[in-house]
N, C-alpha and C. Protein backbone atom coordinates (compact mmCIF):
# COMPACT_ATOMS: atom_id res chain seq x y z
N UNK A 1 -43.68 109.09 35.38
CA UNK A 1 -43.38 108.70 34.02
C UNK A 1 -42.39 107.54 34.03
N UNK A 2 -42.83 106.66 33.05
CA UNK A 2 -42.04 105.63 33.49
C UNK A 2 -40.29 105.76 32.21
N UNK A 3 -39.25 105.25 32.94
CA UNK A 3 -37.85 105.47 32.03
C UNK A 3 -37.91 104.04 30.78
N UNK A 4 -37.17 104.88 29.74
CA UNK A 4 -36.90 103.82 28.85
C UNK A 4 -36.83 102.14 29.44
N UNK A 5 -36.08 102.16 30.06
CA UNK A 5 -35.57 100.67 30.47
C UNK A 5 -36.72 99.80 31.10
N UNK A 6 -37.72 100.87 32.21
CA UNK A 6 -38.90 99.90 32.20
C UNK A 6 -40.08 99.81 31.13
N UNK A 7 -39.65 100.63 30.42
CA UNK A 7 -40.73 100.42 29.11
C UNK A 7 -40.29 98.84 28.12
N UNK A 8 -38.81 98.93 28.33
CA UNK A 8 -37.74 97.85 27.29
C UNK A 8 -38.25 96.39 28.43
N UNK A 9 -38.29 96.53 29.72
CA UNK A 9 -38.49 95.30 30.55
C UNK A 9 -39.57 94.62 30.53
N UNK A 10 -41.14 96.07 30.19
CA UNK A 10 -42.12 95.83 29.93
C UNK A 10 -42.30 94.73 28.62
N UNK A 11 -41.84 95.74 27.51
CA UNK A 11 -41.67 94.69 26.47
C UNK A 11 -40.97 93.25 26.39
N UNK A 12 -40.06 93.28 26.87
CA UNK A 12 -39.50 91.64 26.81
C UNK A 12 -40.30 90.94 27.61
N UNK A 13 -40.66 91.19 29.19
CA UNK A 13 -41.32 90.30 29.61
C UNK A 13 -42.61 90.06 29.09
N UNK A 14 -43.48 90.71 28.00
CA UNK A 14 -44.58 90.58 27.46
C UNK A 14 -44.69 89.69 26.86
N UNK A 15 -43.55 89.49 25.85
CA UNK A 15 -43.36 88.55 25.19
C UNK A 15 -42.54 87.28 25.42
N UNK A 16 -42.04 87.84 26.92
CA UNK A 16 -41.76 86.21 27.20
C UNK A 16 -42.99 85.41 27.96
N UNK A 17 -44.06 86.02 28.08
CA UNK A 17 -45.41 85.72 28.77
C UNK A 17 -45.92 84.57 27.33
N UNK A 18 -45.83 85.62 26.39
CA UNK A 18 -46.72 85.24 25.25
C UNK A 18 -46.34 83.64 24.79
N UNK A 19 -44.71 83.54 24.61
CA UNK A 19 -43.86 82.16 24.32
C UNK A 19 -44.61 81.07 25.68
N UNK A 20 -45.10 80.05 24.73
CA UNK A 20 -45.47 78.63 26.10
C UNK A 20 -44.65 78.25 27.05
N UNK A 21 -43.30 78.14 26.15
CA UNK A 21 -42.12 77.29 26.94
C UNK A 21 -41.13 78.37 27.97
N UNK A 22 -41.56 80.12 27.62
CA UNK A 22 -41.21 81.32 28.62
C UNK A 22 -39.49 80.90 28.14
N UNK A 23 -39.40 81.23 26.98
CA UNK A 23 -37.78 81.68 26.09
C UNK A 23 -38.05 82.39 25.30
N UNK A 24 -37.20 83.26 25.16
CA UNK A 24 -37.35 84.17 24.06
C UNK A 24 -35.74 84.34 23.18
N UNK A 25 -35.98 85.02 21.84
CA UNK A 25 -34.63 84.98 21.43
C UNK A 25 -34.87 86.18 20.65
N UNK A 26 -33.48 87.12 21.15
CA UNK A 26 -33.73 88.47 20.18
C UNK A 26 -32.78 88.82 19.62
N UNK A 27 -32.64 90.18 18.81
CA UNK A 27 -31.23 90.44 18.66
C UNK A 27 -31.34 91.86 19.04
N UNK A 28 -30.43 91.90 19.98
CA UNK A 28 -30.11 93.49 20.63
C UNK A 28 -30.58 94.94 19.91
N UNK A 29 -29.78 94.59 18.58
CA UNK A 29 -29.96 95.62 17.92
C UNK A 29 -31.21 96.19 17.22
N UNK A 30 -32.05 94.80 16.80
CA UNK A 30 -33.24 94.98 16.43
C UNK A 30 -34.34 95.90 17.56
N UNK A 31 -33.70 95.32 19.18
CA UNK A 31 -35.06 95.55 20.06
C UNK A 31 -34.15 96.86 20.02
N UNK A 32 -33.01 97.37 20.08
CA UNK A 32 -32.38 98.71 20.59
C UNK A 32 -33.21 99.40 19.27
N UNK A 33 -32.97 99.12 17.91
CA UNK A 33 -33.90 100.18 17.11
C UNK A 33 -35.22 100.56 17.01
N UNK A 34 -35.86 99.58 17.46
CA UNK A 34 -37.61 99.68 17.95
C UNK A 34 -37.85 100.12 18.89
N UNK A 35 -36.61 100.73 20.35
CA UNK A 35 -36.67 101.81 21.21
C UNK A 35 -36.32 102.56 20.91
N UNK A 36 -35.55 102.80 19.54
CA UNK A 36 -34.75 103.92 19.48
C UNK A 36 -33.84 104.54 20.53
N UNK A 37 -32.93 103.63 20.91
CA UNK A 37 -32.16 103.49 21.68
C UNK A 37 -30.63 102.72 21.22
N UNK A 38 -29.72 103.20 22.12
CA UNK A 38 -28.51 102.67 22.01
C UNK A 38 -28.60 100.77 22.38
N UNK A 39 -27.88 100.24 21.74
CA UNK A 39 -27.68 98.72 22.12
C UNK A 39 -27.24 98.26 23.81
N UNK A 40 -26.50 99.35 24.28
CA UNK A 40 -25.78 99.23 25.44
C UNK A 40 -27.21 99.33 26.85
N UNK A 41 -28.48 100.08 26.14
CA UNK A 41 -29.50 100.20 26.94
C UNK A 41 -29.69 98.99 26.89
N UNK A 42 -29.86 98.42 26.19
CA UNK A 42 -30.71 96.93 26.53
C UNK A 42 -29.58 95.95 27.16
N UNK A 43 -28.63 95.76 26.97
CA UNK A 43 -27.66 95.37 27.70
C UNK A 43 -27.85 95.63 29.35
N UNK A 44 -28.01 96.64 29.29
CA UNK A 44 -28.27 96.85 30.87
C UNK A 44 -29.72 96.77 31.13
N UNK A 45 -30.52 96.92 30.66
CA UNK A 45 -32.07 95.87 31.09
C UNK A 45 -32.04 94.51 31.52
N UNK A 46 -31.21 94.01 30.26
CA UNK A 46 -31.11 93.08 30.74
C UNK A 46 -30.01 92.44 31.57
N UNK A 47 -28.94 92.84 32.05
CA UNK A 47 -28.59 92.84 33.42
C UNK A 47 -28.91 93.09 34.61
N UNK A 48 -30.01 94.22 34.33
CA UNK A 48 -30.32 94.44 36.06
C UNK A 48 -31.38 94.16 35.96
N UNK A 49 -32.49 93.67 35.00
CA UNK A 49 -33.33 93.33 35.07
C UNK A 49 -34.29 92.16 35.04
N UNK A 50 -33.43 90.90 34.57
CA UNK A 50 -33.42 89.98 34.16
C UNK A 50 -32.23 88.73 34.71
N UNK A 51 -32.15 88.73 36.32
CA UNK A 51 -31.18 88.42 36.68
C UNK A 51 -31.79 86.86 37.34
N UNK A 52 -30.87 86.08 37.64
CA UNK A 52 -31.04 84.88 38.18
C UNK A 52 -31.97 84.81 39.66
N UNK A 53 -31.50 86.21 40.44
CA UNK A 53 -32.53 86.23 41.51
C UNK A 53 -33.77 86.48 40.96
N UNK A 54 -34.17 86.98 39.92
CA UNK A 54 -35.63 87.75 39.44
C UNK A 54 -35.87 86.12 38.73
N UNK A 55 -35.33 85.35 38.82
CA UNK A 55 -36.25 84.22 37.87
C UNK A 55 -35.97 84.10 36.55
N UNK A 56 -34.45 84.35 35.67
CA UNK A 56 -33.98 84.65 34.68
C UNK A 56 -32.93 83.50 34.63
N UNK A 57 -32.61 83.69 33.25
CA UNK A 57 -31.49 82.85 32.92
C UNK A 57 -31.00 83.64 31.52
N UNK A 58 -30.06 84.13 31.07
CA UNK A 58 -29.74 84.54 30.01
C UNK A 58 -28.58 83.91 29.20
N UNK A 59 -28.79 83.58 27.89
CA UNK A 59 -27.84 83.22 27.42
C UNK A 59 -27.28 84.17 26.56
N UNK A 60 -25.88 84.27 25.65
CA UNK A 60 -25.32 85.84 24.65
C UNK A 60 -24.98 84.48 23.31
N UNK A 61 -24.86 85.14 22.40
CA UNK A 61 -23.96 84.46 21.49
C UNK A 61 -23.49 85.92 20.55
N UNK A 62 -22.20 86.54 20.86
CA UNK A 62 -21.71 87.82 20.14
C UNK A 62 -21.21 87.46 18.60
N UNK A 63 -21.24 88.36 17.58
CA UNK A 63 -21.15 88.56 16.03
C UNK A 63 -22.34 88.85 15.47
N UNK A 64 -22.18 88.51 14.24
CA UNK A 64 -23.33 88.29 13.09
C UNK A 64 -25.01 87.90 13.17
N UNK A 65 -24.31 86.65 13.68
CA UNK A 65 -25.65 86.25 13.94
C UNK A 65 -25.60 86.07 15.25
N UNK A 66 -25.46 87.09 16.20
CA UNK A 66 -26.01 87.04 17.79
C UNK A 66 -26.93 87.27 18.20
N UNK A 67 -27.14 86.59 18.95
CA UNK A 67 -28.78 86.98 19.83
C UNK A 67 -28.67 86.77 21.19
N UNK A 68 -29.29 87.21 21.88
CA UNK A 68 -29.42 87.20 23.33
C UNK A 68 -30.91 86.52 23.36
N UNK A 69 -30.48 85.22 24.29
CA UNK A 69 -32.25 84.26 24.28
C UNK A 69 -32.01 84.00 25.85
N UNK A 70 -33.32 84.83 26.36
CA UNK A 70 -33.76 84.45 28.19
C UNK A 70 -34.71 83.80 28.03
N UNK A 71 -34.57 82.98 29.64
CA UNK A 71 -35.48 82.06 29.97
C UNK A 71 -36.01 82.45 31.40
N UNK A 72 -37.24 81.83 31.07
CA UNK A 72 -38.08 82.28 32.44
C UNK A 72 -37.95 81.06 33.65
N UNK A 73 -37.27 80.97 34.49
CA UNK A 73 -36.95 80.21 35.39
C UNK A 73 -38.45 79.56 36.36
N UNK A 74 -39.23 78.35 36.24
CA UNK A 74 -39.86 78.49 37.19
C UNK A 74 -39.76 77.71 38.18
N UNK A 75 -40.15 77.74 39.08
CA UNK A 75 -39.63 76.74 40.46
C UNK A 75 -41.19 75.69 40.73
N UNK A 76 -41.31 74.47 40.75
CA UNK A 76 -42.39 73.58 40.96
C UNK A 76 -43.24 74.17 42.23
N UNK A 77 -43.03 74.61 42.71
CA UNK A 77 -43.60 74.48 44.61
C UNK A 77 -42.71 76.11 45.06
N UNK A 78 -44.00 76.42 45.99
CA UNK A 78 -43.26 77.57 46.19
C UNK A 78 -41.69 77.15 47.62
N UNK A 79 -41.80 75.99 47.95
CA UNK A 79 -40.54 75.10 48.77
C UNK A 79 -39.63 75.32 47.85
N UNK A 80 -39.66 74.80 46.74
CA UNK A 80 -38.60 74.53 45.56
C UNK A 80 -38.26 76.11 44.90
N UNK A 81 -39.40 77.09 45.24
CA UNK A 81 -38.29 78.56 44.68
C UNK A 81 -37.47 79.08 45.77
N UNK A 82 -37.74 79.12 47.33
CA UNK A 82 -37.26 79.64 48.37
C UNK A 82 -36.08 78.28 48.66
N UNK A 83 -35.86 77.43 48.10
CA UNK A 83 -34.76 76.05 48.49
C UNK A 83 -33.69 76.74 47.49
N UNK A 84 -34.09 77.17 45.82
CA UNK A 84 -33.32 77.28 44.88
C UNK A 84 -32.67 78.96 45.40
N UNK A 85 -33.36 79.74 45.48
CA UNK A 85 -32.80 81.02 46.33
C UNK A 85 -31.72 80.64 47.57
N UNK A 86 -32.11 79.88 48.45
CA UNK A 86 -31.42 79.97 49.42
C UNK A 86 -30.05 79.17 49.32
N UNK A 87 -30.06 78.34 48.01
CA UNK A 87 -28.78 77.43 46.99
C UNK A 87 -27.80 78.83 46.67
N UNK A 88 -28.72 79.97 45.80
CA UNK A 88 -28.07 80.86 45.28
C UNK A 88 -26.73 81.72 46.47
N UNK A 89 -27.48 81.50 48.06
CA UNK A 89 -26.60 82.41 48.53
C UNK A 89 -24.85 81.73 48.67
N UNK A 90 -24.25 82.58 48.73
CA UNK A 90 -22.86 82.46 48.97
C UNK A 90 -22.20 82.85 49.92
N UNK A 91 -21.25 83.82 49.92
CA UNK A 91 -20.74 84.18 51.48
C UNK A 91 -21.47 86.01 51.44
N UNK A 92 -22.36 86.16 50.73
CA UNK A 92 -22.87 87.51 51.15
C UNK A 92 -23.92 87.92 50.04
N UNK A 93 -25.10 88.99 50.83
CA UNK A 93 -25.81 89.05 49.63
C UNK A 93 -25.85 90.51 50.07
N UNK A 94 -25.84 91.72 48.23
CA UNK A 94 -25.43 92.42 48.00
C UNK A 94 -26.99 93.37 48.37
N UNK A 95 -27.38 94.35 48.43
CA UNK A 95 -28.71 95.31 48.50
C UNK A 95 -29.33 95.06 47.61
N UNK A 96 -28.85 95.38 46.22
CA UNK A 96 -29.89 94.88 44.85
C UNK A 96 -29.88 93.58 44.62
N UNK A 97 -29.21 92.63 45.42
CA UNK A 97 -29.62 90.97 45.06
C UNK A 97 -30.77 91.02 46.39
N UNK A 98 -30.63 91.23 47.11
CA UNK A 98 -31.54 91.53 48.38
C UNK A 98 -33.05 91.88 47.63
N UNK A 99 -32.90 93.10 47.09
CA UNK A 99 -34.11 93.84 46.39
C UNK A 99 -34.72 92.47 45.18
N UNK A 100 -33.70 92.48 44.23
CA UNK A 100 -34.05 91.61 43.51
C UNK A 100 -35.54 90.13 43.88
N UNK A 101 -34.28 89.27 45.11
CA UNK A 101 -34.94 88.20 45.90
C UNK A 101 -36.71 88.38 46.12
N UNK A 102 -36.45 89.33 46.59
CA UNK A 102 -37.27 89.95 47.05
C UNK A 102 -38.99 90.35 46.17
N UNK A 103 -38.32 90.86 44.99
CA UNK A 103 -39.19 91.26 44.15
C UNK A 103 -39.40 89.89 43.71
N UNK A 104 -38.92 88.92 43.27
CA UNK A 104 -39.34 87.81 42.91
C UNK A 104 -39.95 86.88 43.84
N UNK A 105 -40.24 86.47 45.10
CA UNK A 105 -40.95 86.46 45.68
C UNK A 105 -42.27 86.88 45.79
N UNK A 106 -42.22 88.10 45.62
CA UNK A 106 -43.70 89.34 45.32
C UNK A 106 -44.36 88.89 43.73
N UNK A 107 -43.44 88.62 43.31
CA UNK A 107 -43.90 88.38 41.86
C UNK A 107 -44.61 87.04 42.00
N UNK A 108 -44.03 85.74 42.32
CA UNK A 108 -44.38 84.43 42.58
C UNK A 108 -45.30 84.09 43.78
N UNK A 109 -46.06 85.36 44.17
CA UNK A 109 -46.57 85.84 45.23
C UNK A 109 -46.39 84.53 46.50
N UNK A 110 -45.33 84.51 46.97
CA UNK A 110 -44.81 83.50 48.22
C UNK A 110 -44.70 84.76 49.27
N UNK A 111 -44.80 86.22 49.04
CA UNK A 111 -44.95 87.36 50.22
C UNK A 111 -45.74 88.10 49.91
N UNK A 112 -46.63 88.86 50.58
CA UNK A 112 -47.43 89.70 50.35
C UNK A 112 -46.77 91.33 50.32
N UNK A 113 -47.13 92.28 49.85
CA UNK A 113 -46.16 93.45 49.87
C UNK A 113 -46.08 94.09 51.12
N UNK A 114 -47.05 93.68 52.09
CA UNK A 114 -46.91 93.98 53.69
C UNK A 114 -45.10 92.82 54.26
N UNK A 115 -45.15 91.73 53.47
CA UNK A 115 -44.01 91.31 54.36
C UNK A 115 -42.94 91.45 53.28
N UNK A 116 -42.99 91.63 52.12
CA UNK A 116 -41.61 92.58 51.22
C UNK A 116 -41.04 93.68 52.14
N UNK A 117 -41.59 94.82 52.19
CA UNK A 117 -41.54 95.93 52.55
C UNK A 117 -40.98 95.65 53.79
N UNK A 118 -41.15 94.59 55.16
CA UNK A 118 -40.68 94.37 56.28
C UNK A 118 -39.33 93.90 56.08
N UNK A 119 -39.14 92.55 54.93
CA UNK A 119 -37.68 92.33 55.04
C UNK A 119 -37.11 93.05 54.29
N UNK A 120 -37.49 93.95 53.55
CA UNK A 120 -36.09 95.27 52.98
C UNK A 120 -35.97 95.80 54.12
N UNK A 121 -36.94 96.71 54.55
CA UNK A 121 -36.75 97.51 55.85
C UNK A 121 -35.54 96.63 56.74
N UNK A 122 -35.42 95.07 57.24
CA UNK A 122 -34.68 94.70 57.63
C UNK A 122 -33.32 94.40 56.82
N UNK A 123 -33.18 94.34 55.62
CA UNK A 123 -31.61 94.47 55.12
C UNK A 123 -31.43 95.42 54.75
N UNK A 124 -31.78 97.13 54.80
CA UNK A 124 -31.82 97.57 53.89
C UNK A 124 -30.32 98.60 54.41
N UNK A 125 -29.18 99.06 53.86
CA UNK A 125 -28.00 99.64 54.37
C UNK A 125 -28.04 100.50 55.59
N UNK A 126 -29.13 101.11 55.39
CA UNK A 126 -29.09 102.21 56.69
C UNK A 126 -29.85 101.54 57.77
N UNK A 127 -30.16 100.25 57.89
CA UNK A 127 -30.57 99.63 58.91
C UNK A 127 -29.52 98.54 59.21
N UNK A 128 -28.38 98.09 58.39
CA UNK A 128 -27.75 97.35 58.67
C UNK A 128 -25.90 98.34 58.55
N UNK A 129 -25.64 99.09 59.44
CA UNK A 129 -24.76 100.13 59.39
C UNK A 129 -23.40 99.28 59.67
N UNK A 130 -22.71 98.66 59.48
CA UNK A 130 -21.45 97.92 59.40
C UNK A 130 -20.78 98.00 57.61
N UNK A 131 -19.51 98.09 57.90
CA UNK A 131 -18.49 97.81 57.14
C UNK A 131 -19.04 96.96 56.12
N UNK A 132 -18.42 96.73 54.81
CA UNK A 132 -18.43 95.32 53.90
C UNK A 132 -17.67 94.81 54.35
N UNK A 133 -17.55 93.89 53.87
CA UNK A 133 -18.29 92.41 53.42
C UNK A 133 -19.16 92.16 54.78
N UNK A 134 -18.94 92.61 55.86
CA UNK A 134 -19.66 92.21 56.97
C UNK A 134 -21.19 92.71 56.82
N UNK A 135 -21.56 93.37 55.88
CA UNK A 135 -23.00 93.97 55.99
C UNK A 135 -23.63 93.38 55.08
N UNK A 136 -23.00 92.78 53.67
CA UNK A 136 -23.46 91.59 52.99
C UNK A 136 -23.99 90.09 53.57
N UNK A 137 -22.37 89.86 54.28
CA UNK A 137 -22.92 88.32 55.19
C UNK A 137 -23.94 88.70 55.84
N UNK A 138 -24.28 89.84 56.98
CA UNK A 138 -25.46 89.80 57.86
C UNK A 138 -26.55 89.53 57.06
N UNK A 139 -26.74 91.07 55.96
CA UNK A 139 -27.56 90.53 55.26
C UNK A 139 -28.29 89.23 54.70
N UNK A 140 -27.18 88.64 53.95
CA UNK A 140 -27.67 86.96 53.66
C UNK A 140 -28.35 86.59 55.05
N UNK A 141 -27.45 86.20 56.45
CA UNK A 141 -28.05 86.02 56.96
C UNK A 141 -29.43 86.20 57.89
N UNK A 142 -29.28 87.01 57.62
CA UNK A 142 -31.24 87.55 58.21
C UNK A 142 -32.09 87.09 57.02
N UNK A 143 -31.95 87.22 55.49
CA UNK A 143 -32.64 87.06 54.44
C UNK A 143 -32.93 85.07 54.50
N UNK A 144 -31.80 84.35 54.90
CA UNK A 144 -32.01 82.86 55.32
C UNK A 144 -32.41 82.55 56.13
N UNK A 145 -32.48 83.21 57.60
CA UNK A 145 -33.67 83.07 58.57
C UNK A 145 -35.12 83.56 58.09
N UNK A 146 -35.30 84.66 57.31
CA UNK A 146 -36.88 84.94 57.27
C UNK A 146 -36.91 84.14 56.06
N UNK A 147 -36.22 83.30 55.10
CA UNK A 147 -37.10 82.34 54.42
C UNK A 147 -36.70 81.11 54.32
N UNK A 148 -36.24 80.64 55.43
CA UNK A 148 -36.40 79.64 56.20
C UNK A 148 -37.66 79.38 57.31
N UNK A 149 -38.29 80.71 57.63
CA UNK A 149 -39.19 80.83 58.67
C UNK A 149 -40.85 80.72 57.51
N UNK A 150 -40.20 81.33 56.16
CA UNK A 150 -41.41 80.53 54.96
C UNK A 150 -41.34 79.34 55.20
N UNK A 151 -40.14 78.69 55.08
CA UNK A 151 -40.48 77.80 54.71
C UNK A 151 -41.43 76.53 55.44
N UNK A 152 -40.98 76.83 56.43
CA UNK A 152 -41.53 76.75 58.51
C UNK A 152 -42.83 76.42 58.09
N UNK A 153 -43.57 77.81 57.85
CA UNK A 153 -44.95 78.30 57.83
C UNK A 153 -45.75 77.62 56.97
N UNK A 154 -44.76 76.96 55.56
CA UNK A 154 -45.68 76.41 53.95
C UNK A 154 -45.65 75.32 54.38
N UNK A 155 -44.48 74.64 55.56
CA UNK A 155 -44.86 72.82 55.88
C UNK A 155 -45.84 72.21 57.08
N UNK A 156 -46.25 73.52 57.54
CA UNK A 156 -47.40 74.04 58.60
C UNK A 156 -48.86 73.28 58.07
């Protein structure tokens, strides 16, 4: 059975399909009463669901007239989504930015779910058993060798 929040993810991304230019503009409260749900649910949809690794951009404007308007991020070339990912890293990448990456990739189909499933298996905590911050940096770094090794393969 699927939970509120992927039913709420279902819906926004439906309709950010439907928009040409892939923006949408809502107001919290409206989409929280058409789930019949608290406002704070969609708040967190759209935080964990709608994040810069997944291909997101969100903007807020809080009061009266607020709305929350996302954008669908797309990358020209699948070079130019794995260049803009590998911009994103910093000095460590976290399990659910890992997952995230990941799923967006699968989505922009640049991996097949045979090689998803291989690089979680390779960052995934209980395969990478060290301390923080040191299990973040590794992370990043194994996640910038295997898509760097895309990138290898797409100039092939």
């Amino acid at each position: 059975m699927r939970s509120i929040s992927d039913i709420i993810e279902g819906y926004l991304k439906a309709i950010i399909e439907e928009e040409q230019n892939g923006v949408i503009e809502i107001k919290r409260s409206e989409v929280a009463e058409k789930f019949e749900c608290v406002p704070s649910q969609i708040n967190y949809v759209i935080n964990t669901r709608f994040t810069a690794e997944r291909g997101y951009a969100v903007e807020s404007k809080r009061g009266g007239g607020g709305y929350i308007r996302i954008f669908r991020v797309q990358a020209n070339t699948q070079k130019d989504l794995i260049d803009h990912i590998l911009s994103g890293f910093t000095s460590g990448v976290s399990q659910t930015m890992a997952l995230d990456i990941v799923y967006r990739l699968l989505e922009e189909e640049v991996i097949t779910i045979r090689e998803s499933k291989l690089i979680l298996a390779a960052v995934e905590r209980e395969t990478i058993r060290i301390p923080l911050p040191q299990r973040d940096e590794l992370r990043a770094r194994i996640l910038q060798a295997m898509l760097k090794t895309l990138l290898y393969e797409e100039s092939q």
